[in-house]
C-alpha atoms as a PDB file:
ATOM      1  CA  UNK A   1     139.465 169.904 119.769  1.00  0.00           C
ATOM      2  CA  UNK A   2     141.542 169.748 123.097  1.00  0.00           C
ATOM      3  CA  UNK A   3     137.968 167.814 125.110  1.00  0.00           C
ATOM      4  CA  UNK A   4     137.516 165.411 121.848  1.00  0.00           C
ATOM      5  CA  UNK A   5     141.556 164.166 122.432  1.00  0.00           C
ATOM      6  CA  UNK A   6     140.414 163.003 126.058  1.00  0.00           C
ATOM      7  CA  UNK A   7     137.733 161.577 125.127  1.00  0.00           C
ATOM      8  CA  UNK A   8     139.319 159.211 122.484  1.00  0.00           C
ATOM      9  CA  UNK A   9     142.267 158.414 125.637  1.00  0.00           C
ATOM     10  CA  UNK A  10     139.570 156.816 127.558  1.00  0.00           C
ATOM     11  CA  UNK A  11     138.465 154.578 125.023  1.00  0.00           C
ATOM     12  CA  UNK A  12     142.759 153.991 124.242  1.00  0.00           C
ATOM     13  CA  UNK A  13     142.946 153.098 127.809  1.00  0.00           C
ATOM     14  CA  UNK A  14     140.344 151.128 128.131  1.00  0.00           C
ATOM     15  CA  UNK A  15     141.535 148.994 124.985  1.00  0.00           C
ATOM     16  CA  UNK A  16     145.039 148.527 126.450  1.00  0.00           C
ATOM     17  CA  UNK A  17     143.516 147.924 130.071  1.00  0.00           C
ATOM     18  CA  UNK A  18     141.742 144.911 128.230  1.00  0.00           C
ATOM     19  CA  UNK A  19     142.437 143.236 125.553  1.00  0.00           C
ATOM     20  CA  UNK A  20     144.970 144.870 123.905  1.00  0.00           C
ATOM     21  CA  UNK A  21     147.247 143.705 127.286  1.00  0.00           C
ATOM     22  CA  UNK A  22     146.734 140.688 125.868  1.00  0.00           C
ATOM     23  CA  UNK A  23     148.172 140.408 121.912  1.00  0.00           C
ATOM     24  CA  UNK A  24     148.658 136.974 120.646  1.00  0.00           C
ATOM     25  CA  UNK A  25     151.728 137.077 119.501  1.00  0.00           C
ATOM     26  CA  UNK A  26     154.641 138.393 117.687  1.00  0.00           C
ATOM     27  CA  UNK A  27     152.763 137.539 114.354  1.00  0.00           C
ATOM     28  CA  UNK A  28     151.177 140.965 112.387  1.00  0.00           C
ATOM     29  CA  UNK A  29     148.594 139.453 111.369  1.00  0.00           C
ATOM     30  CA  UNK A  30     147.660 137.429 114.381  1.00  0.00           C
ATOM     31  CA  UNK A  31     147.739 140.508 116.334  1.00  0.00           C
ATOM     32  CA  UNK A  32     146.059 142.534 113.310  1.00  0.00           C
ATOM     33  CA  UNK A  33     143.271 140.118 113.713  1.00  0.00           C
ATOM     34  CA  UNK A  34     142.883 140.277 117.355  1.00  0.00           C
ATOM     35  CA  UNK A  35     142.989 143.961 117.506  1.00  0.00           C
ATOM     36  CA  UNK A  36     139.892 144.012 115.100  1.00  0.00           C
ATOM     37  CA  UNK A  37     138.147 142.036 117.321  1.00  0.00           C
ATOM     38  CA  UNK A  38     138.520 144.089 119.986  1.00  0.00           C
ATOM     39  CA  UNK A  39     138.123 147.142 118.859  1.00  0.00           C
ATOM     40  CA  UNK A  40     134.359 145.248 117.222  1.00  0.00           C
ATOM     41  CA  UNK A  41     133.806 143.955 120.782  1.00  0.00           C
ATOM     42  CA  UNK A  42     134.565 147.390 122.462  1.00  0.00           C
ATOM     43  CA  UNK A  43     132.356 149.064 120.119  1.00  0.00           C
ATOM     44  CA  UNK A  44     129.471 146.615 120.663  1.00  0.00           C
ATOM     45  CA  UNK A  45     129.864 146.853 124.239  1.00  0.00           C
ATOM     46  CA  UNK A  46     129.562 150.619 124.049  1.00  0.00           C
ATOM     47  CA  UNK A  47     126.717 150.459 121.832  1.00  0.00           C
ATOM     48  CA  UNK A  48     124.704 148.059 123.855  1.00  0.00           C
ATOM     49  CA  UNK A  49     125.831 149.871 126.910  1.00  0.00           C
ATOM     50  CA  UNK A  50     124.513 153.406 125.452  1.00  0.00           C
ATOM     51  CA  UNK A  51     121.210 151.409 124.708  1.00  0.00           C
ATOM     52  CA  UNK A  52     120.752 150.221 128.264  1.00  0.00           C
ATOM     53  CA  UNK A  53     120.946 153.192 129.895  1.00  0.00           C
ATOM     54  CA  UNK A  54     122.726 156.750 130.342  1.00  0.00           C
ATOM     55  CA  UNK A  55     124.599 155.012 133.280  1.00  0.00           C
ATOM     56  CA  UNK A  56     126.183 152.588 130.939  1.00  0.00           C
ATOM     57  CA  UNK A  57     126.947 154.799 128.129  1.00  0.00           C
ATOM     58  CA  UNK A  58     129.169 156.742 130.043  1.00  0.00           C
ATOM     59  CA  UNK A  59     132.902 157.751 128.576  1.00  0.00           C
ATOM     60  CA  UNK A  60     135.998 157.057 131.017  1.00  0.00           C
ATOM     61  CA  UNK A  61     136.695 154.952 134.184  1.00  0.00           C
ATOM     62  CA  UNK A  62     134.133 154.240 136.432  1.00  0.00           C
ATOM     63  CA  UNK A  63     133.746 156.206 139.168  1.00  0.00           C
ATOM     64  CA  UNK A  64     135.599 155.363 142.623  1.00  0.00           C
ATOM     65  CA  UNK A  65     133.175 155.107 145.538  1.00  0.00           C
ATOM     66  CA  UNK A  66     133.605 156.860 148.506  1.00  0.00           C
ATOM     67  CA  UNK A  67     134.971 154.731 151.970  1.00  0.00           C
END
């Protein structure tokens, strides 16, 4: 139960990292409305992503490279 929490944070931080740092406004259903869009363009993404390739499909941050 504990490894299925993180993996649901990622995707969280993602969303705020992204769109969600961007709400519309002070409206509910503005922002009710752009959340479901985001959350539908996430999930797309990650679907299209896990289609692609293993690479793509990945869950978290992307790796930092080594200097």
């Amino acid at each position: 139960m504990h490894r299925e929490l993180a993996v649901v944070e990622h995707a969280f931080a993602d969303l705020e990292d992204s769109a969600l740092a961007h709400l519309p406004s002070g409206k509910f259903t503005a922002s009710a409305a752009w959340l479901a869009l985001a959350a539908t363009a996430y999930n797309l993404t990650r679907a299209a992503g896990h289609l692609a390739s293993v690479f793509h499909a990945r869950d978290g941050p992307a790796p930092s490279a080594a200097t």
